[in-house]
C-alpha atoms as a PDB file:
ATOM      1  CA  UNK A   1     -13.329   6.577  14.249  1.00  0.00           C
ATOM      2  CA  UNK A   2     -11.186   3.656  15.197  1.00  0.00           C
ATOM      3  CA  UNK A   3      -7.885   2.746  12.830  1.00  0.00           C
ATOM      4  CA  UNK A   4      -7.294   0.032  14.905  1.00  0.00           C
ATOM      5  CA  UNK A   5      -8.255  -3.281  14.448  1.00  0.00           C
ATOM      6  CA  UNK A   6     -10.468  -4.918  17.203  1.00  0.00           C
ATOM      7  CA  UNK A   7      -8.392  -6.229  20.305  1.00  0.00           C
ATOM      8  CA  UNK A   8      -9.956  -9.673  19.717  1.00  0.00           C
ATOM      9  CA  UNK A   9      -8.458  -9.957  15.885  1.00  0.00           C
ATOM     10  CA  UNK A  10      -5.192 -12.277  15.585  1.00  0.00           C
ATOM     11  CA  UNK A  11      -2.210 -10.282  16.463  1.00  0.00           C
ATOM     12  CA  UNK A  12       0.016 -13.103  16.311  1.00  0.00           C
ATOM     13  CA  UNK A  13       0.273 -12.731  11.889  1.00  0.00           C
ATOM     14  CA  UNK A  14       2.498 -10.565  12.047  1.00  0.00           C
ATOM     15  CA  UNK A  15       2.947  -8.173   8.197  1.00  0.00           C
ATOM     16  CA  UNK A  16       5.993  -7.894   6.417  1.00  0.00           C
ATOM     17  CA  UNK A  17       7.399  -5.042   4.524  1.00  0.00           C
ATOM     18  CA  UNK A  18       9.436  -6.533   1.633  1.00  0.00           C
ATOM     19  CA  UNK A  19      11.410  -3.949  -0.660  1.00  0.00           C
ATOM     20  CA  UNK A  20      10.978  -4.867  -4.242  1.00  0.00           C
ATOM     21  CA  UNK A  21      13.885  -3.084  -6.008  1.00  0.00           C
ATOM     22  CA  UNK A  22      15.852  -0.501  -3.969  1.00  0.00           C
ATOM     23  CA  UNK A  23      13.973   1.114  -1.680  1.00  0.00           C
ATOM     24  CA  UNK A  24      15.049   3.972   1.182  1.00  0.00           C
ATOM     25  CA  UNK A  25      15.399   2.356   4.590  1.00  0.00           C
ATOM     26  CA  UNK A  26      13.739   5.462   6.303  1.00  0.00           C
ATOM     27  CA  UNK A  27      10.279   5.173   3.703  1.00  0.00           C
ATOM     28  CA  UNK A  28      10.525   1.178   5.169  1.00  0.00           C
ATOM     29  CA  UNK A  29      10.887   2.047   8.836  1.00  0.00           C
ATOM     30  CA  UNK A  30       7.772   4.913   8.618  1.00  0.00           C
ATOM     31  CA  UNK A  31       5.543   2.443   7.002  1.00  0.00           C
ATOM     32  CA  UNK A  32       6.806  -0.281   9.705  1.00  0.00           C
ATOM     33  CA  UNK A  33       5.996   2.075  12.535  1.00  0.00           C
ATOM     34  CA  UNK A  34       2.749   3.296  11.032  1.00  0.00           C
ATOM     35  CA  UNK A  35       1.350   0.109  10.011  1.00  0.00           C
ATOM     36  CA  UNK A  36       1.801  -1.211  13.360  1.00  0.00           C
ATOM     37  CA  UNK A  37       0.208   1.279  14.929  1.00  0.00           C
ATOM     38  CA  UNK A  38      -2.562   1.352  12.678  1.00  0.00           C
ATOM     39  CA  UNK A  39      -3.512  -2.410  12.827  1.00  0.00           C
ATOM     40  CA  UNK A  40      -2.213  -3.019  16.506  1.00  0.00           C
ATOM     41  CA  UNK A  41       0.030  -6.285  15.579  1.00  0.00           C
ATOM     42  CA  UNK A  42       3.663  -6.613  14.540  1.00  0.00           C
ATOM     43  CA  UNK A  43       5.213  -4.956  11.341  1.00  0.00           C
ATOM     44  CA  UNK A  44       8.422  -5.398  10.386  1.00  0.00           C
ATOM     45  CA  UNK A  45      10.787  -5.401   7.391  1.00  0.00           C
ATOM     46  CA  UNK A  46      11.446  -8.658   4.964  1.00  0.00           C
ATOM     47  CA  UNK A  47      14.418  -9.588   2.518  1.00  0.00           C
ATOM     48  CA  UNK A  48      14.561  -7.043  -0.121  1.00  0.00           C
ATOM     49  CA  UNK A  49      13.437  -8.867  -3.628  1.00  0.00           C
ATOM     50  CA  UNK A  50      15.616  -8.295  -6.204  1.00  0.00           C
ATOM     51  CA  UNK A  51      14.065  -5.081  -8.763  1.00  0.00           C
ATOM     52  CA  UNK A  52      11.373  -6.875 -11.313  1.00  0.00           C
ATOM     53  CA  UNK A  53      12.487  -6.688 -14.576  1.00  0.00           C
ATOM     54  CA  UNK A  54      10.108  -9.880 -15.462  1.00  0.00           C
ATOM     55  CA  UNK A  55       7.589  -7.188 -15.095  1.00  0.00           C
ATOM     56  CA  UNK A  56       8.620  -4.505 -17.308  1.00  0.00           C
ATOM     57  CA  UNK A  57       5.950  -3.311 -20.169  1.00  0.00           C
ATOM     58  CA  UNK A  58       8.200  -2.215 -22.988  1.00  0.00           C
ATOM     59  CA  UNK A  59       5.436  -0.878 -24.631  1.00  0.00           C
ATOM     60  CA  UNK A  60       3.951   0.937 -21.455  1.00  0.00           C
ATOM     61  CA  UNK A  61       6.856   1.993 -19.771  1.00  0.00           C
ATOM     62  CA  UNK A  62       5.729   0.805 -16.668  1.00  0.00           C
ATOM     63  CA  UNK A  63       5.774  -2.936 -14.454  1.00  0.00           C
ATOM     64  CA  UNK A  64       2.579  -5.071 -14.365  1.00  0.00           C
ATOM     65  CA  UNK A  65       1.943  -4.939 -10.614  1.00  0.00           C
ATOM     66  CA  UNK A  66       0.287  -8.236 -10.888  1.00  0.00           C
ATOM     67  CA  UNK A  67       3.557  -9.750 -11.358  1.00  0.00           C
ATOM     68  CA  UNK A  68       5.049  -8.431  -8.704  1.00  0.00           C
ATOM     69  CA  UNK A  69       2.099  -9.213  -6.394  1.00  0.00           C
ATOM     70  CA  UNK A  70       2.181 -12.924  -7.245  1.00  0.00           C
ATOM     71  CA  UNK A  71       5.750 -13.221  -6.368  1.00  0.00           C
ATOM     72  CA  UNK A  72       5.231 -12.071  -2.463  1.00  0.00           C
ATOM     73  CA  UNK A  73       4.522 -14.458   0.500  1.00  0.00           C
ATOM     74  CA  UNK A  74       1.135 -14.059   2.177  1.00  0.00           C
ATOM     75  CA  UNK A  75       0.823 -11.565   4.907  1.00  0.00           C
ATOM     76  CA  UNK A  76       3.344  -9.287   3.448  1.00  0.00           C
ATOM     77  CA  UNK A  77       3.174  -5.724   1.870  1.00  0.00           C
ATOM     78  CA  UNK A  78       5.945  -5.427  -1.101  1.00  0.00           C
ATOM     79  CA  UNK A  79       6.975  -1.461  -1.844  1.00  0.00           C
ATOM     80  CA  UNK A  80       8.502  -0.635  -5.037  1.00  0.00           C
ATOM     81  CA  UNK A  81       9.821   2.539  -6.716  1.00  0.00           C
ATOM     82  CA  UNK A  82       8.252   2.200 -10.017  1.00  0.00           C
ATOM     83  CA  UNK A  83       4.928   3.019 -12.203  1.00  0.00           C
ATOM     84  CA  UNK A  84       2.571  -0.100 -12.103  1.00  0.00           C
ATOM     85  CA  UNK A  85      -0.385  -0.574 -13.544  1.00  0.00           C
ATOM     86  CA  UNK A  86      -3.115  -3.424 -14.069  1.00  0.00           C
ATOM     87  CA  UNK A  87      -4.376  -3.841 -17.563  1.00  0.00           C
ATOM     88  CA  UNK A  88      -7.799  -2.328 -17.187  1.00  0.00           C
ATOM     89  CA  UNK A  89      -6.019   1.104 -16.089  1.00  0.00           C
ATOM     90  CA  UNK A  90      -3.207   4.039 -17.021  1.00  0.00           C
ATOM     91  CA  UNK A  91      -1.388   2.877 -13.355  1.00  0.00           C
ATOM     92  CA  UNK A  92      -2.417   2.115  -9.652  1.00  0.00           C
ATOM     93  CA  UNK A  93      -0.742   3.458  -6.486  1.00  0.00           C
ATOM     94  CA  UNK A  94      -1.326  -0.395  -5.420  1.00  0.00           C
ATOM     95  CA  UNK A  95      -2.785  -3.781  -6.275  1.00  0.00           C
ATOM     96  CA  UNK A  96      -4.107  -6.636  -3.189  1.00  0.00           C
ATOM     97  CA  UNK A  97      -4.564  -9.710  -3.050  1.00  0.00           C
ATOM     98  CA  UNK A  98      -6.934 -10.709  -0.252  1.00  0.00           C
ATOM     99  CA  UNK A  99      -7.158 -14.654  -1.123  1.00  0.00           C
ATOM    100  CA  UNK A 100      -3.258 -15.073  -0.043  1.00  0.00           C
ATOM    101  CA  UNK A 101      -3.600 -11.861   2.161  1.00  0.00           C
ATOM    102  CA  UNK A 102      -0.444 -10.217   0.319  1.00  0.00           C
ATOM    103  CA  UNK A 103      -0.254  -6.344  -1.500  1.00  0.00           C
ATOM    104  CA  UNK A 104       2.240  -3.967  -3.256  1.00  0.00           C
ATOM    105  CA  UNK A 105       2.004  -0.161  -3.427  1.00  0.00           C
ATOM    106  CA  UNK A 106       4.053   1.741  -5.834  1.00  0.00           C
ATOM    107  CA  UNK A 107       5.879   5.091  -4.346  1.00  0.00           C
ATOM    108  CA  UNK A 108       6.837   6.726  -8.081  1.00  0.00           C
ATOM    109  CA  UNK A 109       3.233   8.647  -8.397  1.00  0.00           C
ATOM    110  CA  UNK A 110       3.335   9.325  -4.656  1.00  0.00           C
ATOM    111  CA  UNK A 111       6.297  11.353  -4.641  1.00  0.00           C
ATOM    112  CA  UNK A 112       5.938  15.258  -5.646  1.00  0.00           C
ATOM    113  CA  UNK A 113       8.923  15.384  -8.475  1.00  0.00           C
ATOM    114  CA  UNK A 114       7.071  12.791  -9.937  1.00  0.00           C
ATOM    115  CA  UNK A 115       4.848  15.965 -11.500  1.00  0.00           C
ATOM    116  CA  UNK A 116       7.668  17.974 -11.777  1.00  0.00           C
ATOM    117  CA  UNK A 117       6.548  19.657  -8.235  1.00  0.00           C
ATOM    118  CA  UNK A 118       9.487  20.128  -5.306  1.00  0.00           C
ATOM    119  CA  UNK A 119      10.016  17.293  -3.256  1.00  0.00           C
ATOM    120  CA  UNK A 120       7.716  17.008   0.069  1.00  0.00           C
ATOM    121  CA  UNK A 121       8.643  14.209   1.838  1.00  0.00           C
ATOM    122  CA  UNK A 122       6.135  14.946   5.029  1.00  0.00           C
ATOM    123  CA  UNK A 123       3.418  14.598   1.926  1.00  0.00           C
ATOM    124  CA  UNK A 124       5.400  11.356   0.234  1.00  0.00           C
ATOM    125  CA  UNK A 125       5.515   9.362   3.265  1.00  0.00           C
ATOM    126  CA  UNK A 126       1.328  10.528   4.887  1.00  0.00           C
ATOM    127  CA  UNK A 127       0.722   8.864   0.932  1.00  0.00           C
ATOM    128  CA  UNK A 128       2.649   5.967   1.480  1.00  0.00           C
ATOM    129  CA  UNK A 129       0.690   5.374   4.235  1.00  0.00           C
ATOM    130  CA  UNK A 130      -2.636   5.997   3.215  1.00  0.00           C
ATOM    131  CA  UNK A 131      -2.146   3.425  -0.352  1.00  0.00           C
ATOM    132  CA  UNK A 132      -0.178   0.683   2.187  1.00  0.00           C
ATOM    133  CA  UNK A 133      -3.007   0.653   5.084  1.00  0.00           C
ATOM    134  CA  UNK A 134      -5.669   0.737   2.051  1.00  0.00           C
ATOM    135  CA  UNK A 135      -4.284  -2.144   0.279  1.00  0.00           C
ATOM    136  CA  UNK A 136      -3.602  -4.351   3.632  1.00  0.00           C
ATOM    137  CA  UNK A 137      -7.725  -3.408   4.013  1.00  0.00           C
ATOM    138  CA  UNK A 138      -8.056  -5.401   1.057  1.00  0.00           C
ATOM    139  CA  UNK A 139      -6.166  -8.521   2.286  1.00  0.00           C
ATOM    140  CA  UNK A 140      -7.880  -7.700   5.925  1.00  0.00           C
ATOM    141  CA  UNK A 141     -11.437  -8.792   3.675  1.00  0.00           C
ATOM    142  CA  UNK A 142     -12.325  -4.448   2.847  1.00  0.00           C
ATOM    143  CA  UNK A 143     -13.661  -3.608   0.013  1.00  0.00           C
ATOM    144  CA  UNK A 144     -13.740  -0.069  -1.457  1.00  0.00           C
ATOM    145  CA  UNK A 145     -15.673   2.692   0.493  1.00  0.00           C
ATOM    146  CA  UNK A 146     -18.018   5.278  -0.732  1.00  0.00           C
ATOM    147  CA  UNK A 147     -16.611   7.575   2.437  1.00  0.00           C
ATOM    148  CA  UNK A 148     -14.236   9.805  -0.001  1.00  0.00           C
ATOM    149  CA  UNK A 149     -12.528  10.117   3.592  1.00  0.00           C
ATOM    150  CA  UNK A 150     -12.168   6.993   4.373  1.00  0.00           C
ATOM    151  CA  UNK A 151      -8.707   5.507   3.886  1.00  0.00           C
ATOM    152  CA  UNK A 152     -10.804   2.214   2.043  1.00  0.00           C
ATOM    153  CA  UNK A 153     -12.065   4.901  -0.845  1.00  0.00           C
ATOM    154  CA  UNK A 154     -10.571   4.415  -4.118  1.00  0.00           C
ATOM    155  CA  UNK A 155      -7.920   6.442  -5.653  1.00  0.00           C
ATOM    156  CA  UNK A 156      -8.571   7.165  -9.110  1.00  0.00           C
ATOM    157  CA  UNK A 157      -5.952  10.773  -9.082  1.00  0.00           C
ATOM    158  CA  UNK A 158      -4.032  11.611  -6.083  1.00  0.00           C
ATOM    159  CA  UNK A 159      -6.286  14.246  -5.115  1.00  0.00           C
ATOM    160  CA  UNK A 160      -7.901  11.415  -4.364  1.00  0.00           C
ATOM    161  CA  UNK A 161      -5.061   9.960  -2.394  1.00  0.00           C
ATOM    162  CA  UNK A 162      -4.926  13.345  -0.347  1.00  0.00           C
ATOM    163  CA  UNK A 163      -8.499  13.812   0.428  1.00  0.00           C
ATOM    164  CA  UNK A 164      -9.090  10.724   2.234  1.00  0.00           C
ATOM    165  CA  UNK A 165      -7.259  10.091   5.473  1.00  0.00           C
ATOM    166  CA  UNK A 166      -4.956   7.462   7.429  1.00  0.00           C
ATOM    167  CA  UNK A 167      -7.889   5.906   9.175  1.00  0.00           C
ATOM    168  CA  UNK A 168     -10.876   3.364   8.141  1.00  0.00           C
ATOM    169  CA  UNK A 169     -14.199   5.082   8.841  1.00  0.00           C
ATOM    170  CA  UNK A 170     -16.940   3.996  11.474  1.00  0.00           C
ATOM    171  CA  UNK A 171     -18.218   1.261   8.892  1.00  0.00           C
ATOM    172  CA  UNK A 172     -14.571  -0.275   7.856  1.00  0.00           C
ATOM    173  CA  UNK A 173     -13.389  -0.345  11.436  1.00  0.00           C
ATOM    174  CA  UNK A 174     -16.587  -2.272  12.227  1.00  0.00           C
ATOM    175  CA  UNK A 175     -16.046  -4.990   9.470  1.00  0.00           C
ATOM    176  CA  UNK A 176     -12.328  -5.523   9.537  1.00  0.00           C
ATOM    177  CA  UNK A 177     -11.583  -9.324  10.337  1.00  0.00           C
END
């Protein structure tokens, strides 16, 4: 199994990580490091975007990641601390865009104390990972995978999010343009 995308694919589009809201420089440096590793081309960090208040759901509680997807450049990951969610759903760990190539992941349900749990940040940042190379498979043209392993398989809980692994299965490698 390959994670890498093929050496013939464009590495000169480079990905930005843009901070939405405040958002720890270490959690932006691991994804920058992973992420580049993962899809063999350039990652690097953008100009933090002021926190999204225009997409606060009073009567949900949470921000309408849709919002906060349509505000980002193309090519470029955003990260934010909060709870999103899309209307059909309770939340998502992350929402793509694969038409302008640009995604968000949200870290709030990623993180252990979210459940009350103590904090693992070894787990935290592995799930960062996972949601921000499965959402950049969306703007890289992947759809989801029935592989529960796969890192393209949806995550519906994160048990979900922990079962599957960093890399794209046989099949995803194979179609990633």
């Amino acid at each position: 199994m390959s994670a890498r995308l093929k050496p013939e694919a464009d590495k000169a589009a480079g990905i930005l990580i843009i901070p939405v809201g405040e958002i720890e420089s270490e959690v932006i440096s691991h994804l920058c490091s992973a992420l580049s590793a993962i899809f063999n081309r350039a990652v690097q960090p953008g100009a933090q975007l002021p926190h999204p208040e225009y997409a606060f759901n009073f009567k949900r509680r949470q921000y309408a990641a849709g919002e906060i997807l349509a505000r980002l450049p193309g090519s470029a990951l955003g990260v934010v601390d909060l709870d999103l969610y899309v209307p059909q759903l309770n939340f998502v760990f992350g929402l793509a865009d694969p038409v302008n190539r640009r995604a968000v992941i949200a870290l709030r349900r990623l993180r252990q104390e979210f459940y009350g749990l103590p904090e693992d940040r070894e787990l935290f940042l592995g799930r960062a990972v996972k949601e921000a190379v499965h959402e950049l498979g969306h703007t890289f043209g992947l759809t989801h995978c029935v592989n529960r392993r796969c890192v393209m398989a949806f995550s519906n809980s994160l048990a979900d999010t922990d079962y599957k692994g960093q890399a794209f299965c046989r099949r995803c490698s194979s179609k990633l343009k």
